[in-house]
Protein backbone atom coordinates (compact mmCIF):
# COMPACT_ATOMS: atom_id res chain seq x y z
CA UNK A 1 -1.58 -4.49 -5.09
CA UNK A 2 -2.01 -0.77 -6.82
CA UNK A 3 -5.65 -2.35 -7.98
CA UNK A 4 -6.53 -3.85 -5.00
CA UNK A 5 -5.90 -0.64 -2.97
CA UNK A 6 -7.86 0.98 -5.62
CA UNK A 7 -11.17 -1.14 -5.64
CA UNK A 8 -11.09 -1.07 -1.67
CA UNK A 9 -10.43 2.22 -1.33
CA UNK A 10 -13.31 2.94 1.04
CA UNK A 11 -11.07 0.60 3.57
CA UNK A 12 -8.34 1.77 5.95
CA UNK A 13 -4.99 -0.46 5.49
CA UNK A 14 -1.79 -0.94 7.42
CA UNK A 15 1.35 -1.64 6.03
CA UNK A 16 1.20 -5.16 8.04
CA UNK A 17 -2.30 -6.04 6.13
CA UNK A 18 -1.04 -4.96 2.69
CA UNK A 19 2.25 -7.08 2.89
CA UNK A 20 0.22 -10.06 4.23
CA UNK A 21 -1.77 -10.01 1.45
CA UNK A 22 1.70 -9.86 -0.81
CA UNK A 23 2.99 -12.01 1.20
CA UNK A 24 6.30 -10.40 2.52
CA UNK A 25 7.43 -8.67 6.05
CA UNK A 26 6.60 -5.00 6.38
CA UNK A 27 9.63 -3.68 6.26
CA UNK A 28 10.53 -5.84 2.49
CA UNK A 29 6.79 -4.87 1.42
CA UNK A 30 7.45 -0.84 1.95
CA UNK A 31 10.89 -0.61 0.93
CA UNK A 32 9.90 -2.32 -2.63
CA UNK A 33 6.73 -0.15 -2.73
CA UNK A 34 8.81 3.21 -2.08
CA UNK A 35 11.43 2.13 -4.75
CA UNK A 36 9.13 1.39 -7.50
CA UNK A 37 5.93 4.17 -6.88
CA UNK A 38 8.29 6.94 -4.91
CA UNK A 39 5.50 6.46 -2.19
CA UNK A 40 4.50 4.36 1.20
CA UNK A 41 2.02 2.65 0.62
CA UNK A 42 -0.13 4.29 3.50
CA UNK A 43 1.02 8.21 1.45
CA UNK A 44 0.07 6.21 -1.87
CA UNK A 45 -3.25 5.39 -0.04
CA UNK A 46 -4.06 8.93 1.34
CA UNK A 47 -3.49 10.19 -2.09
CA UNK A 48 -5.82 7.93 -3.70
CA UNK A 49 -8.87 9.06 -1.12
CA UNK A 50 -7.89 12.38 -1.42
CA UNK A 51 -8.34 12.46 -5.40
C-alpha cells in the first residue's frame, strides 16, 4: 500500500478507496495502518506531498 500511495502520489485518496484496494472496511484498514506506521493513512499521505 506504502508504494502504491507513493507512485500515485499526485492523486487524492480516501480512506474508503485505500482499504478497497486492500481489501478490508475502513475502520480495520486505518486502525492496522495507525498501529504499524503511527499515522492515518490520509496524515501519512499529506506528509508524503508535503516532502
Amino acid at each position: 500500500m506504502i508504494e502504491y500511495i507513493q507512485r500515485n502520489i499526485g492523486q487524492r485518496f480516501t480512506l474508503k478507496e485505500l482499504a478497497a484496494l486492500a481489501n478490508m472496511s475502513p475502520n480495520y484498514f486505518g486502525a492496522l495502518f495507525l498501529k504499524r506506521f503511527n499515522s492515518t493513512p490520509i496524515d501519512y499521505f499529506n506528509r508524503l506531498k508535503n516532502q
